[in-house]
C-alpha atoms as a PDB file:
ATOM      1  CA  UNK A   1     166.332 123.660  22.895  1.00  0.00           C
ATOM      2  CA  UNK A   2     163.856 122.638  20.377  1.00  0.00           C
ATOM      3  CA  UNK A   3     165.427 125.183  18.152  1.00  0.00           C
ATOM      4  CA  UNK A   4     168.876 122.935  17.932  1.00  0.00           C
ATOM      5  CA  UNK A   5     166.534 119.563  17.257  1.00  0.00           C
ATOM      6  CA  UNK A   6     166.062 118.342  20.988  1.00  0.00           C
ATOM      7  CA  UNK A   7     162.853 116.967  22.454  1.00  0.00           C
ATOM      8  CA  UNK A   8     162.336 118.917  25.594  1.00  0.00           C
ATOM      9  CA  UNK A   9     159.302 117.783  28.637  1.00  0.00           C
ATOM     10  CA  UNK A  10     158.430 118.602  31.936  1.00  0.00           C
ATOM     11  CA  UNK A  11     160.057 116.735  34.888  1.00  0.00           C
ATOM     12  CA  UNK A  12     157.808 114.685  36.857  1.00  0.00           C
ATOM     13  CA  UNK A  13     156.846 116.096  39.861  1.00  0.00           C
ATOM     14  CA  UNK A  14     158.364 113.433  42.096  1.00  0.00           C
ATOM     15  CA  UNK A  15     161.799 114.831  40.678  1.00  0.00           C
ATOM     16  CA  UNK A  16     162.310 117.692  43.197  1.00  0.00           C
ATOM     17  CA  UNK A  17     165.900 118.382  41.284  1.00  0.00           C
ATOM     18  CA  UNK A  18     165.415 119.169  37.959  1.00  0.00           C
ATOM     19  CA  UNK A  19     162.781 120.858  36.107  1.00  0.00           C
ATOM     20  CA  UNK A  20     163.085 119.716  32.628  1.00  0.00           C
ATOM     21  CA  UNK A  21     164.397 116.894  30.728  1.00  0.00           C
ATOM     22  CA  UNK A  22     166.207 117.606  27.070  1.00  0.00           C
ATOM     23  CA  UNK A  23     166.625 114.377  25.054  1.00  0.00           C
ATOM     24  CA  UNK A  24     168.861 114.588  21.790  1.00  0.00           C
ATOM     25  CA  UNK A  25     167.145 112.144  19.577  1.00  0.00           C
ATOM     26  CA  UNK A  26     169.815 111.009  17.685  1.00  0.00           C
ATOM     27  CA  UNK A  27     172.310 109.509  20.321  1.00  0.00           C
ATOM     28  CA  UNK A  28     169.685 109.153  23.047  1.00  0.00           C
ATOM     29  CA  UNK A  29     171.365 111.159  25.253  1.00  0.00           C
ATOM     30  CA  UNK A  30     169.895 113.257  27.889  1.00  0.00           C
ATOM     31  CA  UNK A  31     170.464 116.330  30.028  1.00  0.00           C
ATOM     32  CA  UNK A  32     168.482 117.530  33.038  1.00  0.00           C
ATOM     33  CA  UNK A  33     168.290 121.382  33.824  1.00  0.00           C
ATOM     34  CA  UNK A  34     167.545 123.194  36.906  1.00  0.00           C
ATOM     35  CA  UNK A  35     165.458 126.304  36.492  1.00  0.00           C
ATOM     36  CA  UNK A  36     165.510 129.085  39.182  1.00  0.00           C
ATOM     37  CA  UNK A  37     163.615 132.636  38.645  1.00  0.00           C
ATOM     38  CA  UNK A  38     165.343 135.540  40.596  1.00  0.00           C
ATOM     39  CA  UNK A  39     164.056 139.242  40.386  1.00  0.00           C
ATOM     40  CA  UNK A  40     166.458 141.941  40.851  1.00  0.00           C
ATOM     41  CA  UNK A  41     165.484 142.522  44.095  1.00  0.00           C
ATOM     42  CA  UNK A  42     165.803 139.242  45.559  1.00  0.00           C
ATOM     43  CA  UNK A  43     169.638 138.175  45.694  1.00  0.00           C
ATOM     44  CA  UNK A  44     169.597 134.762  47.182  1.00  0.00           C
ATOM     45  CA  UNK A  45     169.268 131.279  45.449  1.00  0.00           C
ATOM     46  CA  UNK A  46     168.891 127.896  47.231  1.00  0.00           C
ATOM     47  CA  UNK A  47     169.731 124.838  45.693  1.00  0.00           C
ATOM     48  CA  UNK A  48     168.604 122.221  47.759  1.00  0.00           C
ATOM     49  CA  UNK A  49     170.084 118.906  45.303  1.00  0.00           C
ATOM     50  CA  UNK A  50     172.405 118.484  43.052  1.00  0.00           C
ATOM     51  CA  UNK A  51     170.712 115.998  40.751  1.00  0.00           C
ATOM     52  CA  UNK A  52     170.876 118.233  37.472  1.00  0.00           C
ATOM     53  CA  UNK A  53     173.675 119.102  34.579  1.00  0.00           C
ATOM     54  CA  UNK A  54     173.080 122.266  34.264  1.00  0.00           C
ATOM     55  CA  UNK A  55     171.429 125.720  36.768  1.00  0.00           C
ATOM     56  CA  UNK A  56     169.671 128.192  34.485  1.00  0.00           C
ATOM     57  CA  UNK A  57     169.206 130.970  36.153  1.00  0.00           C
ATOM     58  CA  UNK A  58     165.975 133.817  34.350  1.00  0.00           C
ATOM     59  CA  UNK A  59     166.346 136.994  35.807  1.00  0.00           C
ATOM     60  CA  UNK A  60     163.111 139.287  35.610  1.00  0.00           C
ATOM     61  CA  UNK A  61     161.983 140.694  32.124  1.00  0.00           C
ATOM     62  CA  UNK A  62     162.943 143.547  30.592  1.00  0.00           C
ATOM     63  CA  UNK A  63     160.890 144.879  27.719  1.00  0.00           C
ATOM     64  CA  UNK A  64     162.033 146.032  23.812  1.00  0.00           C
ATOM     65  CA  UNK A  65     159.455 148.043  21.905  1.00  0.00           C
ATOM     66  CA  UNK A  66     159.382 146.711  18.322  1.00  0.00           C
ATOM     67  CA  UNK A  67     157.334 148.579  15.593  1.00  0.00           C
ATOM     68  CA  UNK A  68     154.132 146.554  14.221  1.00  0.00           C
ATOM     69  CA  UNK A  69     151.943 147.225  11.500  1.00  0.00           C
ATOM     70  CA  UNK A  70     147.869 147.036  12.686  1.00  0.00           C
ATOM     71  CA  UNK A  71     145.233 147.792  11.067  1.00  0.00           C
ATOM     72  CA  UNK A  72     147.523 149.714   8.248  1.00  0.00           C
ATOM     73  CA  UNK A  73     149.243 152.100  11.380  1.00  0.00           C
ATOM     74  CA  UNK A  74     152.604 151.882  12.538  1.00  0.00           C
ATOM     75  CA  UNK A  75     152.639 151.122  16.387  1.00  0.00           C
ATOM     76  CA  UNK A  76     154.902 150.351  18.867  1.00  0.00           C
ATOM     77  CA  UNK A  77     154.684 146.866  20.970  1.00  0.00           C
ATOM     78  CA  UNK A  78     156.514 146.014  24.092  1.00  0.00           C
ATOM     79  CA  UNK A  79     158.237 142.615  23.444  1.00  0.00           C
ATOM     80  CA  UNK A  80     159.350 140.315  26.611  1.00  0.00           C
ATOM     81  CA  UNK A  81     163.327 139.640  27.011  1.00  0.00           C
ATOM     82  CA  UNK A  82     164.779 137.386  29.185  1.00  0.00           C
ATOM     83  CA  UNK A  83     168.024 137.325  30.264  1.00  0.00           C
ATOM     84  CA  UNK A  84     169.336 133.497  31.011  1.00  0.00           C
ATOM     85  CA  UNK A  85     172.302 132.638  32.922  1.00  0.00           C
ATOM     86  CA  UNK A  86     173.397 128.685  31.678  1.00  0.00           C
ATOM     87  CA  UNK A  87     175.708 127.378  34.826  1.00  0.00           C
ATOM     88  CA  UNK A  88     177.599 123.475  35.082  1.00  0.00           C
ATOM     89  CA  UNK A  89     176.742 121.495  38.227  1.00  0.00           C
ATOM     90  CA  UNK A  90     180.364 121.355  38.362  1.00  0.00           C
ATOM     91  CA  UNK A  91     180.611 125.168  38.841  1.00  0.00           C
ATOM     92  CA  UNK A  92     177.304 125.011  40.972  1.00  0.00           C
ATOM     93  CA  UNK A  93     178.760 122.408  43.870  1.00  0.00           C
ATOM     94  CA  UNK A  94     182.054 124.614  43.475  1.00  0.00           C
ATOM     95  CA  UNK A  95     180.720 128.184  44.639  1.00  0.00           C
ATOM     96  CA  UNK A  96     177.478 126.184  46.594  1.00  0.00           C
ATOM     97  CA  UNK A  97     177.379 128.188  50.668  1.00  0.00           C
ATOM     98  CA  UNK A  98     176.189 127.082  53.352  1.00  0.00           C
ATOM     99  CA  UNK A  99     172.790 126.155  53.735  1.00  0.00           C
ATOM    100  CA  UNK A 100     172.732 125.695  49.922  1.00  0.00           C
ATOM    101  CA  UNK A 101     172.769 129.135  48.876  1.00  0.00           C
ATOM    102  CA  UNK A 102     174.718 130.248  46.102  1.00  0.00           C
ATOM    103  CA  UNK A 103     176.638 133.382  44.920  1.00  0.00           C
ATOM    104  CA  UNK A 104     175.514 135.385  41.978  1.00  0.00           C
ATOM    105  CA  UNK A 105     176.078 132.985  39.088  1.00  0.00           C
ATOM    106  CA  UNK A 106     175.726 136.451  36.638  1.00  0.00           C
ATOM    107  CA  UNK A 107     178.506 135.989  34.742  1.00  0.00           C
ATOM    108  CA  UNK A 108     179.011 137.057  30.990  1.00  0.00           C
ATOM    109  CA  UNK A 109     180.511 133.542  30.546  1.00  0.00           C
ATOM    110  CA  UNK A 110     177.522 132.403  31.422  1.00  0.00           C
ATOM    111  CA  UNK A 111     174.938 134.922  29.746  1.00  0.00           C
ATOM    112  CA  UNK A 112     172.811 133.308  27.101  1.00  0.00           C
ATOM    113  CA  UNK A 113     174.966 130.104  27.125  1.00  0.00           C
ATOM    114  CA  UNK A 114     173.422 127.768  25.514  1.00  0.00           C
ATOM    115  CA  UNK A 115     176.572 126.459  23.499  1.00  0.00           C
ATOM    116  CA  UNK A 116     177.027 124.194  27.001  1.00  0.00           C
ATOM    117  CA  UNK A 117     173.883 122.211  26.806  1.00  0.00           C
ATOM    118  CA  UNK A 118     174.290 121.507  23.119  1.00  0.00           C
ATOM    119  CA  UNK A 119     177.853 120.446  23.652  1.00  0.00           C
ATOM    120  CA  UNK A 120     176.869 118.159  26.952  1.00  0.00           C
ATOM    121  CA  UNK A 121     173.577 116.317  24.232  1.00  0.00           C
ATOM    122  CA  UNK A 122     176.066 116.134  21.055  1.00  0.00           C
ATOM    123  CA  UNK A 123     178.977 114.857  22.806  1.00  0.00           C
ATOM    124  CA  UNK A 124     179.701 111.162  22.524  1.00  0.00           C
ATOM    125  CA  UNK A 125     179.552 109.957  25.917  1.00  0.00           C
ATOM    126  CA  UNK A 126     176.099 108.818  28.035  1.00  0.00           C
ATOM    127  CA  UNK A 127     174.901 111.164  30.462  1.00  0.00           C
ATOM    128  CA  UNK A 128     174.695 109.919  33.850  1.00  0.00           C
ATOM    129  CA  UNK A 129     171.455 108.343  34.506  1.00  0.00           C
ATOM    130  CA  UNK A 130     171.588 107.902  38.224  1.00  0.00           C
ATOM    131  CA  UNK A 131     169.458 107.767  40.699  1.00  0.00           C
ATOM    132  CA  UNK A 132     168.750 110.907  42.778  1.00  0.00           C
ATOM    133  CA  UNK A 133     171.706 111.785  44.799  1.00  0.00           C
ATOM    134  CA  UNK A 134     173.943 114.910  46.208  1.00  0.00           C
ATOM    135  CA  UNK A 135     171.362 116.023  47.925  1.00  0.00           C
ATOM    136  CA  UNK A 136     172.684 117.026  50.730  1.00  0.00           C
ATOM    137  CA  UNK A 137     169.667 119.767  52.122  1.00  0.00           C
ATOM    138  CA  UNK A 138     167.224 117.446  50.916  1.00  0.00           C
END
């Protein structure tokens, strides 16, 4: 996010729902993001409130080899890639289960999605600022 001019920090603690806070510093607007780790293996997700914009969703890493030059020798270093699934709330409370769970969110709509979030901080309406609510398995 810091890449598109955003001011990105950690959630407080006492904010169970959301993980970080992105604040676009030229309208003051903000967005709050929900982020879940899932490995391959393990297929379910809880989401326990709804108190977020946006679910992004890192799957385990995979690893590219890029060449690098050390020490005057060609060598090959493994590089860390992530791939990010960038989900609404709107989308999230849609296809929520029971007990919170939700399907599998791995959509290519929703591979590396960023475009969202940047659309959601440089629109022209406020975000909602409310207070914690739609937590329903809180």
């Amino acid at each position: 996010m810091m890449e598109f001019g955003f001011i990105v920090s950690l959630a407080s603690p006492s904010m169970p729902s959301y993980d970080l806070l992105v604040v676009n510093p030229i309208n003051n607007k903000t967005c709050k993001l929900q982020v879940k780790f899932r490995s391959n293996s393990n297929s379910t997700l809880s989401i326990s409130c709804f108190d977020f914009d946006f679910l992004v969703l890192l799957d385990k890493p995979y690893h590219e080899y890029v060449k690098v030059k050390l020490d005057g020798e060609e060598k090959s270093r493994p590089v860390a890639k992530f791939n990010v699934w960038v989900v609404n709330k709107e989308w999230v409370k849609g296809d929520c289960e029971a007990f919170g769970y939700l399907r599998n969110p791995r959509y290519s709509d929703y591979l590396h999605n960023w475009e969202q979030v940047v659309s959601f901080l440089t629109s022209a309406n406020k975000s909602s600022q409310g207070t914690q609510q739609n937590c329903p398995h809180a």
